[in-house]
N, C-alpha and C. Protein backbone atom coordinates (compact mmCIF):
# COMPACT_ATOMS: atom_id res chain seq x y z
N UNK A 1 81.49 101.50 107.98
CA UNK A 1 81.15 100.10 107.91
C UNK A 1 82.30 99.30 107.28
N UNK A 2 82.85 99.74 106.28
CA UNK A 2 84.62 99.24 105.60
C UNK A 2 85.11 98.36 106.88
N UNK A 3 85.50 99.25 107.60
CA UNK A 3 86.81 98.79 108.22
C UNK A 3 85.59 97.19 109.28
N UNK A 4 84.74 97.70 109.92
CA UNK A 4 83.93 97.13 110.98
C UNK A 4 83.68 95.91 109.52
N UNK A 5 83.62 95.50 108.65
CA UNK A 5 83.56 94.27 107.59
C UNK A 5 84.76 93.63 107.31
N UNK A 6 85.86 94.58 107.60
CA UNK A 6 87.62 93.78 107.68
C UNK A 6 87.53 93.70 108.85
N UNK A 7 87.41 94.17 109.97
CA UNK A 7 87.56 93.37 111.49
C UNK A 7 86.69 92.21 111.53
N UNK A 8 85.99 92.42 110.98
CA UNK A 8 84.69 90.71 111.12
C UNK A 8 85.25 90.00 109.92
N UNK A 9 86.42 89.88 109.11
CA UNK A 9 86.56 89.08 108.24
C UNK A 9 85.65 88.88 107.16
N UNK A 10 84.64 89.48 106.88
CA UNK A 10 83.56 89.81 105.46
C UNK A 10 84.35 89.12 104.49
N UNK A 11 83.85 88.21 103.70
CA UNK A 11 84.25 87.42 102.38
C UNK A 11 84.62 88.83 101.37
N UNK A 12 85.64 88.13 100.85
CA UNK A 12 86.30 89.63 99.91
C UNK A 12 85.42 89.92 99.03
N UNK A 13 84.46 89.31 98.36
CA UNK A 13 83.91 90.10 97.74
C UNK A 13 82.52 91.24 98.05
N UNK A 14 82.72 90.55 99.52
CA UNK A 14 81.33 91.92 100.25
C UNK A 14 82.72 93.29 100.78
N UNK A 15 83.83 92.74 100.78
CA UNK A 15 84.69 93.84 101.19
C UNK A 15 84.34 94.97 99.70
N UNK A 16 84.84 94.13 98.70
CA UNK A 16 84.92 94.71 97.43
C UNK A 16 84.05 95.91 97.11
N UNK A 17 83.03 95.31 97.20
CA UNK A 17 81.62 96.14 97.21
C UNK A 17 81.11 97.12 98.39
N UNK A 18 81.69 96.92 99.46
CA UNK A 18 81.78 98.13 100.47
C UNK A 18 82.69 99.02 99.70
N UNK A 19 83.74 98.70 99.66
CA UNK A 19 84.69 99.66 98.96
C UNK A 19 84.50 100.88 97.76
N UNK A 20 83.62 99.93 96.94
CA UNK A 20 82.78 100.57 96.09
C UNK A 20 81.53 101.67 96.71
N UNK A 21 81.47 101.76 97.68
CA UNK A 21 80.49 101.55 98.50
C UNK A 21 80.74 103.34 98.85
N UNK A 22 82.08 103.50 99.56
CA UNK A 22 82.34 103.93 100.29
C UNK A 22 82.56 105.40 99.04
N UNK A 23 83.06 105.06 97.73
CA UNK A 23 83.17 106.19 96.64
C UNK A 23 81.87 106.72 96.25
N UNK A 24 80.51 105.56 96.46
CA UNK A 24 79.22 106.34 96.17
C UNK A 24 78.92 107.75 97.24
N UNK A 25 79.10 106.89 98.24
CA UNK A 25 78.43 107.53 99.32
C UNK A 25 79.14 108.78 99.26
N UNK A 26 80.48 109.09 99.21
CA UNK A 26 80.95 110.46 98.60
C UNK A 26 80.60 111.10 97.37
N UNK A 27 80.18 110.07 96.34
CA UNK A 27 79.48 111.12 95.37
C UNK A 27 77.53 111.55 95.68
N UNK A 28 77.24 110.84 96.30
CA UNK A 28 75.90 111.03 97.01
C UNK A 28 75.59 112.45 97.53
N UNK A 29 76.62 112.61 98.22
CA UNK A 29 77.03 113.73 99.20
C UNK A 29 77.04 115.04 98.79
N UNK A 30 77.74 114.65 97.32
CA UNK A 30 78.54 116.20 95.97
C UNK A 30 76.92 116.06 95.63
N UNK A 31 76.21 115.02 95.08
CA UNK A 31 75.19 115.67 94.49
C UNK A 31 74.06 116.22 94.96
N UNK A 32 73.88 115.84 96.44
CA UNK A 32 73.04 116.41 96.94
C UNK A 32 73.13 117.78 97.67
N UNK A 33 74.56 117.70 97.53
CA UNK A 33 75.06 119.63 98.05
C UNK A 33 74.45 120.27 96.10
N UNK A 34 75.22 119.74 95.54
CA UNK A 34 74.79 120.33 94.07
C UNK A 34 73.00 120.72 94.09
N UNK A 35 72.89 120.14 94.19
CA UNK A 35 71.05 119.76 94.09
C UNK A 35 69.95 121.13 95.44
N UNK A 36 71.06 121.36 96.64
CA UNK A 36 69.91 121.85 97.25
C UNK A 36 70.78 123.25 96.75
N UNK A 37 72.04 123.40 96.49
CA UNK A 37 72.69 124.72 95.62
C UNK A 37 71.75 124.98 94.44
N UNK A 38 71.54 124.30 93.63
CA UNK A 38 70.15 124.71 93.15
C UNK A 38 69.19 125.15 93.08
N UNK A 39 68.53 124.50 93.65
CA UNK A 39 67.22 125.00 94.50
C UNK A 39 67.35 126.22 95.53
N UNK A 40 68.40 126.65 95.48
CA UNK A 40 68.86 128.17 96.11
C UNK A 40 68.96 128.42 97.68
N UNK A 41 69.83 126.67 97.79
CA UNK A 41 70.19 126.97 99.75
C UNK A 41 72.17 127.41 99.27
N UNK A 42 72.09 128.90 99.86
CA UNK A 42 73.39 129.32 99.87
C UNK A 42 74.65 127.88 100.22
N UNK A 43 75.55 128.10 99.39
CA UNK A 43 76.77 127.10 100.13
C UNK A 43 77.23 127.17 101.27
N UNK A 44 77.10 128.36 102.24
CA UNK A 44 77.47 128.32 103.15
C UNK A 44 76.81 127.71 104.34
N UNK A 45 75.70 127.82 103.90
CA UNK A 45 74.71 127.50 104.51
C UNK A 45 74.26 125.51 105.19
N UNK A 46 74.85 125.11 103.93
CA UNK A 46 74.88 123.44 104.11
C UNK A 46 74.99 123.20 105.17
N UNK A 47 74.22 122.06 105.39
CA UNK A 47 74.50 121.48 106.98
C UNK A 47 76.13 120.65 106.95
N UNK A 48 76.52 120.18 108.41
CA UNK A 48 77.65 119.56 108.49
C UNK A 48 77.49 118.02 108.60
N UNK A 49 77.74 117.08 108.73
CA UNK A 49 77.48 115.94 109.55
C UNK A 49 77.32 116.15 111.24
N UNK A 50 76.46 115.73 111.51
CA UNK A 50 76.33 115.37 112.71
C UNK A 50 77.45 115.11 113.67
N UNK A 51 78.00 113.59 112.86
CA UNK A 51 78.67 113.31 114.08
C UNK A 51 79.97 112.71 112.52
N UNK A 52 81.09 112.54 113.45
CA UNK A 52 82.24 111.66 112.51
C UNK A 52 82.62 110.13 113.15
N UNK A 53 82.23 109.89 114.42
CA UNK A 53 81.73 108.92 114.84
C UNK A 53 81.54 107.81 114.77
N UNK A 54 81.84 106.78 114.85
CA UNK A 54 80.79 105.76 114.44
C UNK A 54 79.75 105.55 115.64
N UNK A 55 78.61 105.07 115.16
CA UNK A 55 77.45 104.77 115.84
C UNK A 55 77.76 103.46 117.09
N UNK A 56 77.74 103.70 118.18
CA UNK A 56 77.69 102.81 119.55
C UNK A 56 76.48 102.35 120.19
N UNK A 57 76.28 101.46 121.03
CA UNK A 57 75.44 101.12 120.88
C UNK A 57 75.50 100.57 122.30
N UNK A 58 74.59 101.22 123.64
CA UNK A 58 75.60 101.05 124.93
C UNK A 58 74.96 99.90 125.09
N UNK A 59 75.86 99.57 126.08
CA UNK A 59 76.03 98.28 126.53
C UNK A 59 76.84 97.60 125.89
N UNK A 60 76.52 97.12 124.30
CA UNK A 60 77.46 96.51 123.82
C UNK A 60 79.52 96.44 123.66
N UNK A 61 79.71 95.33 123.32
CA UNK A 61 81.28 95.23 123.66
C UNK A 61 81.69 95.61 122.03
N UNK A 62 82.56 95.56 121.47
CA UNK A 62 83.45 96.19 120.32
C UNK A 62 83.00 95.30 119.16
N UNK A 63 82.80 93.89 119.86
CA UNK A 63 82.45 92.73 118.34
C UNK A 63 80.89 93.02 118.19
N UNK A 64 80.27 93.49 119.30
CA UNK A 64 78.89 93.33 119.07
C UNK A 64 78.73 94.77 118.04
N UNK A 65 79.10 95.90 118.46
CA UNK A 65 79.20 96.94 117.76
C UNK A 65 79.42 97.15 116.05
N UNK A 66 80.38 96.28 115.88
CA UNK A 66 80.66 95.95 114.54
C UNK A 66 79.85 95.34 113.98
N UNK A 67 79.50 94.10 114.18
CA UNK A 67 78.01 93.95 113.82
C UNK A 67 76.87 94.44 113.78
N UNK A 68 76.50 95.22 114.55
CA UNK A 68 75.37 95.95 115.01
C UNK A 68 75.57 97.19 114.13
N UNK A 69 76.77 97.75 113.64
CA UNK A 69 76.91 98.64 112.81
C UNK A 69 76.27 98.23 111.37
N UNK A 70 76.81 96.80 110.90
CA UNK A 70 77.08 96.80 109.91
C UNK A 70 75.57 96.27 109.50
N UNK A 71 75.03 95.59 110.51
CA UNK A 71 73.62 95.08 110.42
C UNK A 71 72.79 96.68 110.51
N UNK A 72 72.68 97.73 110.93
CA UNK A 72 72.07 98.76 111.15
C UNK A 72 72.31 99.52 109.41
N UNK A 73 73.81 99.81 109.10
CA UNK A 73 73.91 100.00 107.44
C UNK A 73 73.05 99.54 106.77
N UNK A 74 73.18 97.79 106.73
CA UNK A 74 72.18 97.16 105.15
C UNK A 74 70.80 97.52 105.87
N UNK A 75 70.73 97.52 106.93
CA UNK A 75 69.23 98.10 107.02
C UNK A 75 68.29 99.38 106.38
N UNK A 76 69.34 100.11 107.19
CA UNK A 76 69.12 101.65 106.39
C UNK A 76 69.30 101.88 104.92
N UNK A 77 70.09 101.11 104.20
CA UNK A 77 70.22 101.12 102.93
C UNK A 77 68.99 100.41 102.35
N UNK A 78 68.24 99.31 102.89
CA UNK A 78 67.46 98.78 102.66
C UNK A 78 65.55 99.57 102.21
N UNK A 79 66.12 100.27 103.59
CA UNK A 79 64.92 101.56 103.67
C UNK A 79 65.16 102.20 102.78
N UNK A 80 66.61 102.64 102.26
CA UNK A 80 66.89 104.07 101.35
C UNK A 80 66.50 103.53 99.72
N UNK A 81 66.65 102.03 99.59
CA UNK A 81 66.01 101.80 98.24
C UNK A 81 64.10 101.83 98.17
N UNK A 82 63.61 102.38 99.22
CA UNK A 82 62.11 102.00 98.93
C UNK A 82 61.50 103.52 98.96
N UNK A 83 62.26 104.99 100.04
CA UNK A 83 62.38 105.99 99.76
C UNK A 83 62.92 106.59 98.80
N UNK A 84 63.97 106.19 98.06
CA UNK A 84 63.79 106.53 96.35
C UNK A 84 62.64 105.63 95.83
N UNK A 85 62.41 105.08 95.43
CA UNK A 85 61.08 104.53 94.83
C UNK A 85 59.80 104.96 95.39
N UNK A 86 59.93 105.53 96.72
CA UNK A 86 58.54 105.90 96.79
C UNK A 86 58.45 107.60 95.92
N UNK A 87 59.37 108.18 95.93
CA UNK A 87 59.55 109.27 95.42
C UNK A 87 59.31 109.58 94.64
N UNK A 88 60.28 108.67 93.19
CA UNK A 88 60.19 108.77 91.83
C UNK A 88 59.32 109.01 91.13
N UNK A 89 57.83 108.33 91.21
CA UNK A 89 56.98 109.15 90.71
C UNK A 89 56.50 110.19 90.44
N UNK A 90 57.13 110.87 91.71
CA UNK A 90 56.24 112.10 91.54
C UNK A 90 57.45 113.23 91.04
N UNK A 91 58.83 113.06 90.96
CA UNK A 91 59.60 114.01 90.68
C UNK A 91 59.42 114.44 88.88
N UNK A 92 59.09 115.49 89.43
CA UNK A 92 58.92 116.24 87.64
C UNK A 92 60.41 116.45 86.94
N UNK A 93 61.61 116.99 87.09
CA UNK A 93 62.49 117.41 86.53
C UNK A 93 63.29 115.41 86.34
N UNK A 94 63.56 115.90 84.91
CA UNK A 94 64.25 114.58 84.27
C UNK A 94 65.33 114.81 84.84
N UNK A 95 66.45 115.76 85.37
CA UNK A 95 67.76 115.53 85.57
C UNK A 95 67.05 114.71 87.12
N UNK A 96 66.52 114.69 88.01
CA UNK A 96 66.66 114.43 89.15
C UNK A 96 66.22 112.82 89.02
N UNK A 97 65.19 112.58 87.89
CA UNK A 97 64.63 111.62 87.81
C UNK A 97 65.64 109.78 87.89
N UNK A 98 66.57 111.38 86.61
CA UNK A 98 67.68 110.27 86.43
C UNK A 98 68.65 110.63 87.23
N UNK A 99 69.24 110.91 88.09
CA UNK A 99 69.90 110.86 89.47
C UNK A 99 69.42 109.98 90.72
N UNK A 100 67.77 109.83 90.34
CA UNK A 100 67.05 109.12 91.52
C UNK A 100 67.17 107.60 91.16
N UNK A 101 67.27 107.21 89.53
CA UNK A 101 67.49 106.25 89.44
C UNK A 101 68.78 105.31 89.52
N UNK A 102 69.67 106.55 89.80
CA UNK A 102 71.47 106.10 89.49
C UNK A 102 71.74 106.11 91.02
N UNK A 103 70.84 106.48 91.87
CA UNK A 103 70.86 106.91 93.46
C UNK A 103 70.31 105.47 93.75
N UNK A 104 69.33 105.11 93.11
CA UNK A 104 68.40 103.60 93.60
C UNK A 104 69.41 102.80 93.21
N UNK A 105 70.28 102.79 92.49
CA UNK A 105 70.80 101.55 92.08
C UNK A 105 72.06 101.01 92.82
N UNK A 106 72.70 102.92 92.77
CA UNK A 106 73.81 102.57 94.20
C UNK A 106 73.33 101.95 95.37
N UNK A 107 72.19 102.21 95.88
CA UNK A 107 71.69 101.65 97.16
C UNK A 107 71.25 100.27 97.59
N UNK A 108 71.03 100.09 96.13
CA UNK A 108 70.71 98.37 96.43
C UNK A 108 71.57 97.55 96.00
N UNK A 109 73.11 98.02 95.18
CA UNK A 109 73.88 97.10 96.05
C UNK A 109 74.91 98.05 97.18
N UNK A 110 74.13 98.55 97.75
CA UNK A 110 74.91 99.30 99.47
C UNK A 110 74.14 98.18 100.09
N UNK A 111 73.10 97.69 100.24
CA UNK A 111 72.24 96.96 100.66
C UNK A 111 72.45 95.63 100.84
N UNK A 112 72.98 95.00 99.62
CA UNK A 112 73.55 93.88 99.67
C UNK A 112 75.30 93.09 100.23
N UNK A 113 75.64 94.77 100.31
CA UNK A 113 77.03 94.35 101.04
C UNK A 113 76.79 93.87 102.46
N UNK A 114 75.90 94.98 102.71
CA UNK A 114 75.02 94.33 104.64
C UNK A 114 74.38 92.49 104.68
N UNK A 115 73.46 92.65 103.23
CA UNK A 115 72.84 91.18 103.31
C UNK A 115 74.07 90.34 103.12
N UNK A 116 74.81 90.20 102.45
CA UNK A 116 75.66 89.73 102.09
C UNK A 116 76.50 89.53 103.18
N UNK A 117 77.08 90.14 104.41
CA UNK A 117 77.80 90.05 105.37
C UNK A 117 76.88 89.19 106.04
N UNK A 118 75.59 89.83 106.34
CA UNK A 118 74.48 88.90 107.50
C UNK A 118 74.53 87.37 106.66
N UNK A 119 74.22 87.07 105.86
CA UNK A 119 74.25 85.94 105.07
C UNK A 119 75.59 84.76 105.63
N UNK A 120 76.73 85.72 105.76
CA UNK A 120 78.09 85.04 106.12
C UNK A 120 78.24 84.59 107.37
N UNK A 121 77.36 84.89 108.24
CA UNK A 121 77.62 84.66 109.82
C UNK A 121 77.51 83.38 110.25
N UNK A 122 78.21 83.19 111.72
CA UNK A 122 78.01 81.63 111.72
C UNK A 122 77.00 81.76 112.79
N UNK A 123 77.16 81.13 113.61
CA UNK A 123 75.69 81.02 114.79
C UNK A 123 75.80 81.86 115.63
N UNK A 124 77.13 81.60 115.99
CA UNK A 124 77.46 82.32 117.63
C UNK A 124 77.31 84.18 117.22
N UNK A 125 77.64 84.52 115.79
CA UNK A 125 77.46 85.65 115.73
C UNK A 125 76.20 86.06 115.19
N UNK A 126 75.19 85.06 114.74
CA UNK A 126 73.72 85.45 114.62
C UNK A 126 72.83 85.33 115.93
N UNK A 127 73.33 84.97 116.70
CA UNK A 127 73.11 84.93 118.35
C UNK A 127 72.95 86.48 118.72
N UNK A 128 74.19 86.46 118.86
CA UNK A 128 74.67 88.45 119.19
C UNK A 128 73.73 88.67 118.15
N UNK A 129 73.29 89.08 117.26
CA UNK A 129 72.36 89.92 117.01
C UNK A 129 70.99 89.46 116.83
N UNK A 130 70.58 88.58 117.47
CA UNK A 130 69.21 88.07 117.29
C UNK A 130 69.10 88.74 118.77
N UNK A 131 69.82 88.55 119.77
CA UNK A 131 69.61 89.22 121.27
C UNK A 131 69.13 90.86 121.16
N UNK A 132 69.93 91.10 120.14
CA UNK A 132 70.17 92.91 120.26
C UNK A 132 69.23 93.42 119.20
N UNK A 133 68.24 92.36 118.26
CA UNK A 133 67.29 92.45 117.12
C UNK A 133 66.32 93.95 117.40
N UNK A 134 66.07 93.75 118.76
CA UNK A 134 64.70 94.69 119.24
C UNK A 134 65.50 96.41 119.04
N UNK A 135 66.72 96.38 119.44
CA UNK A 135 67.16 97.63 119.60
C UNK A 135 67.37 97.94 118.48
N UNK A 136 68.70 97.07 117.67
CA UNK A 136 68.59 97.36 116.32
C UNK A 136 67.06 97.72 115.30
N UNK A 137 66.40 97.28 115.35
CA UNK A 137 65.31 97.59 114.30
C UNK A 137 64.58 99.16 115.13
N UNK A 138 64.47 99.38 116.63
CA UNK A 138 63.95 100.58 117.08
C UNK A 138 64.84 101.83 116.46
N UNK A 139 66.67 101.70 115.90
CA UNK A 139 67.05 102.44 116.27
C UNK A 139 67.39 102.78 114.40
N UNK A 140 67.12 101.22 114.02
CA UNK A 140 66.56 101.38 112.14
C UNK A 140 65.30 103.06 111.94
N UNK A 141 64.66 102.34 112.91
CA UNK A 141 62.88 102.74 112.48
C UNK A 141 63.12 104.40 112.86
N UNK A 142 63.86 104.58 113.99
CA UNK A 142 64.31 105.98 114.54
C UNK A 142 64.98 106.83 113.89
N UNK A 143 66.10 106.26 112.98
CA UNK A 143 66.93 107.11 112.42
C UNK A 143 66.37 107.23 110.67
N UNK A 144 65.46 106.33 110.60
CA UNK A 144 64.50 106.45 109.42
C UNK A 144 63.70 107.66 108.95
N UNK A 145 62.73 107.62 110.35
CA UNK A 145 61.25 108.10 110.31
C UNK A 145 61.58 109.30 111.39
N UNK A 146 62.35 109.60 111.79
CA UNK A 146 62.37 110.95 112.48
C UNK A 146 63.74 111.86 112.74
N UNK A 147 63.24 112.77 111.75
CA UNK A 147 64.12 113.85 111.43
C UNK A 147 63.89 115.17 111.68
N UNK A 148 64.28 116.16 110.95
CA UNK A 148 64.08 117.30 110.51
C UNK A 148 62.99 117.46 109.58
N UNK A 149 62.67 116.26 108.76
CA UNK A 149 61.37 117.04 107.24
C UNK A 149 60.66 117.34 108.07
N UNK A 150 59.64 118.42 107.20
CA UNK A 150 58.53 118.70 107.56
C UNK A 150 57.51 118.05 106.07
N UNK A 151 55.90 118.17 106.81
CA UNK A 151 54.97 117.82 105.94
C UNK A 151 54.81 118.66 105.06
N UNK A 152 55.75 118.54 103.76
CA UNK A 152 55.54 119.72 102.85
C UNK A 152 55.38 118.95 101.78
N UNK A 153 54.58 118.51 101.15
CA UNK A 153 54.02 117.49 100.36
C UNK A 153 54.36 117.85 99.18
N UNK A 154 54.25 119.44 98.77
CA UNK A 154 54.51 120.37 97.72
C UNK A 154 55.85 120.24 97.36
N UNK A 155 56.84 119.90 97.99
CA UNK A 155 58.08 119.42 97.40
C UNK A 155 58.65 118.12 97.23
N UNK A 156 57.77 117.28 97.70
CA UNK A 156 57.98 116.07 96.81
C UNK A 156 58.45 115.95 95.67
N UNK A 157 58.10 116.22 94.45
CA UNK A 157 57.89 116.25 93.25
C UNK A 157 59.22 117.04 92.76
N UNK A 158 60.31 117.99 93.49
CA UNK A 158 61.75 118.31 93.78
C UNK A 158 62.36 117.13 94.67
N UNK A 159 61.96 116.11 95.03
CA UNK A 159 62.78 114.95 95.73
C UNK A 159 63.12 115.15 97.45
N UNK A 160 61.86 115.99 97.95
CA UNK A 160 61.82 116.34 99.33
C UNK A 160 60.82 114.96 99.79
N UNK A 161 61.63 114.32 101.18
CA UNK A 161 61.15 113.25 101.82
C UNK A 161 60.37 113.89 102.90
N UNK A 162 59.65 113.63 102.51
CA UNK A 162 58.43 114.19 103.72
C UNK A 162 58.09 113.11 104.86
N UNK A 163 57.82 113.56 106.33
CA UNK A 163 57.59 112.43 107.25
C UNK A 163 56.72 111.22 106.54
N UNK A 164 55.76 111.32 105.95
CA UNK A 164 54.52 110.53 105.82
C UNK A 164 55.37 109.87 104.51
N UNK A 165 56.26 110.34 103.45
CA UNK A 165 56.72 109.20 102.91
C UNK A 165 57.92 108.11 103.18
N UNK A 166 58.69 108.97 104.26
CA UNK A 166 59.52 108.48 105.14
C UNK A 166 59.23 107.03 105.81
N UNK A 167 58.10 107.13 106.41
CA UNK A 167 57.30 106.60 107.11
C UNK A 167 56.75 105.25 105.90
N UNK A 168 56.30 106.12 104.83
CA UNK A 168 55.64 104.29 104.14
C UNK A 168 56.53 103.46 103.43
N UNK A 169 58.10 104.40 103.43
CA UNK A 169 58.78 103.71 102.63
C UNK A 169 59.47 102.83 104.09
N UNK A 170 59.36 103.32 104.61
CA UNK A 170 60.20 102.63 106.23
C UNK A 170 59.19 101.18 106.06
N UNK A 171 57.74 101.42 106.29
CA UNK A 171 56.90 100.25 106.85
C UNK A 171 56.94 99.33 105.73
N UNK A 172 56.87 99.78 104.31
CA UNK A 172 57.17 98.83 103.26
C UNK A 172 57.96 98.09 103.16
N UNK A 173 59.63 98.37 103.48
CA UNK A 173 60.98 97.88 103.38
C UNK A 173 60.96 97.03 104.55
N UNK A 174 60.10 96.85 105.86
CA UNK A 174 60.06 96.20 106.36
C UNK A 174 58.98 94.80 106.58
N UNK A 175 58.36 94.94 105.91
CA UNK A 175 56.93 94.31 105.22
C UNK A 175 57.57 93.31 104.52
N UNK A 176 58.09 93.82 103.43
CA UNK A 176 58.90 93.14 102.13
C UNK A 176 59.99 92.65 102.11
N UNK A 177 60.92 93.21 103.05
CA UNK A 177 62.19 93.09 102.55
C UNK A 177 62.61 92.67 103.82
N UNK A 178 62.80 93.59 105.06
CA UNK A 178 63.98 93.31 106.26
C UNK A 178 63.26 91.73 106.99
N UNK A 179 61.86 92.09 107.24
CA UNK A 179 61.38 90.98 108.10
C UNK A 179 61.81 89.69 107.08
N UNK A 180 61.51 89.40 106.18
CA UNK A 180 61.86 88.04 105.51
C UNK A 180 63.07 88.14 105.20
N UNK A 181 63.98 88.72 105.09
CA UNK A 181 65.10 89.36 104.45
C UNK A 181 65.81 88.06 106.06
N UNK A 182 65.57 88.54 107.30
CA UNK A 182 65.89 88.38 108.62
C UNK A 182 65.77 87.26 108.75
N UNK A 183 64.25 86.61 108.84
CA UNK A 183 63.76 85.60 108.82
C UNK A 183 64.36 84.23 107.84
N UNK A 184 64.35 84.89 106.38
CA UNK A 184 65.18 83.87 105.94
C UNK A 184 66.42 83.46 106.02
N UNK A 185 67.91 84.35 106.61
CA UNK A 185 68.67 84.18 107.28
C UNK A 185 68.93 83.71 108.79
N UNK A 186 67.94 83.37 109.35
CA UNK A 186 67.36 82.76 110.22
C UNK A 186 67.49 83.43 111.99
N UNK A 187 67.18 84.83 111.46
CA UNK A 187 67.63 85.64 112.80
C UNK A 187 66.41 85.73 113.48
N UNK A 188 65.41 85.84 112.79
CA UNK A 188 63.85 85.61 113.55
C UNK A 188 62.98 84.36 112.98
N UNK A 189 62.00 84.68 113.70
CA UNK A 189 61.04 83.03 112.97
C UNK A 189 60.08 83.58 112.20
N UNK A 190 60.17 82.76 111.16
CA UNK A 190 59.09 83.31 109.35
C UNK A 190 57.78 83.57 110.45
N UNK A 191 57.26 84.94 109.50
CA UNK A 191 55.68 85.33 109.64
C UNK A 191 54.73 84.38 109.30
C-alpha cells in the first residue's frame, strides 16, 4: 500500500504513517511466528505468504487498482481492529493480552492511514471507487470471513479467530465503522 499512496500523491503525513505502518506489519509477523512456536507448531512448519503480489482487481486500469488497494487495506485494517477486540476478552494468558492490546493499537492507526487517504480524494477519484464499492466490500467481506479457521471455540481464549468470531467482528466493523465511515466521506448515501 506505501508505494500505491506515493503514486496517488497521499498528503505526507498519511505517507508518514504508512511508513510506520509498513515496520508494524513486520513486527506483527515475528510475533505471531513467535506465538504459534509456542504453542508448539514446529518452525518449519510455518506457513509462507500466499502470494508477494499485490492484489488486482480485473478489469480495473493501474489508477483504479491503487486505489482499490489502498481502499481494500483501511478496510481490512478496519475489520482487524474489531477482531482483536472481539477476542480480548476471552484470552487468559497476560503476555498475549498485552500483545493484543499493542496489536489493537497498531491497527487503528493502520486504519487511519486508509481513512485518511479516502478522506483526501477529490471527486473524480471518489467516483472510481463509488463504481467499484460493490466489489470492493464483497472482496473486504471475502478475505475477512473465509479462511482456513475452523470452529474451535476452545482456542479462543489462546487468540484463535474462529469463523463465527471472524464473522461478528466483520458485521460489527461494518455496522459501526466502514458503512458511516463511507457514507460520511460521501462514497455512499447515509443509512
Amino acid at each position: 500500500m506505501l508505494a500505491d499512496l506515493r503514486a496517488e500523491g497521499s498528503p505526507a503525513a498519511v505517507v508518514a504513517e504508512a511508513e510506520r505502518a509498513v515496520e508494524d506489519e513486520y513486527r506483527h509477523a515475528v510475533f505471531c511466528r513467535d506465538w504459534a512456536v509456542h504453542f508448539g507448531r514446529p518452525e518449519s512448519e510455518l506457513p509462507t505468504p500466499r502470494s508477494t503480489e499485490p492484489i488486482t482487481f480485473r478489469g480495473a486500469n493501474a489508477e483504479e487498482n491503487r486505489l482499490l488497494r489502498i481502499a481494500l487495506c483501511c478496510l481490512t485494517e478496519t475489520v482487524g481492529c474489531f477482531i482483536l477486540r472481539q477476542v480480548r476478552p476471552h484470552l487468559t494468558d497476560p503476555e498475549l493480552r498485552k500483545l493484543n492490546r499493542r496489536h489493537s493499537a497498531d491497527e487503528l492507526r493502520h486504519s487511519r492511514v486508509g481513512w485518511g487517504h479516502l478522506a483526501s480524494l477529490d471527486e473524480g477519484k471518489k467516483a472510481i471507487l463509488r463504481r467499484w464499492l460493490p466489489a470492493l466490500l464483497g472482496v473486504c467481506e471475502h478475505s475477512c470471513c473465509s479462511g482456513p479457521e475452523e470452529a474451535r471455540e476452545e482456542l479462543v481464549p489462546f487468540g484463535y479467530f474462529t469463523p463465527r468470531l471472524l464473522r461478528a467482528a466483520y458485521d460489527q466493523a461494518l455496522a459501526e465503522v466502514i458503512q458511516p465511515g463511507l457514507a460520511h466521506l460521501g462514497f455512499t448515501e447515509p443509512s
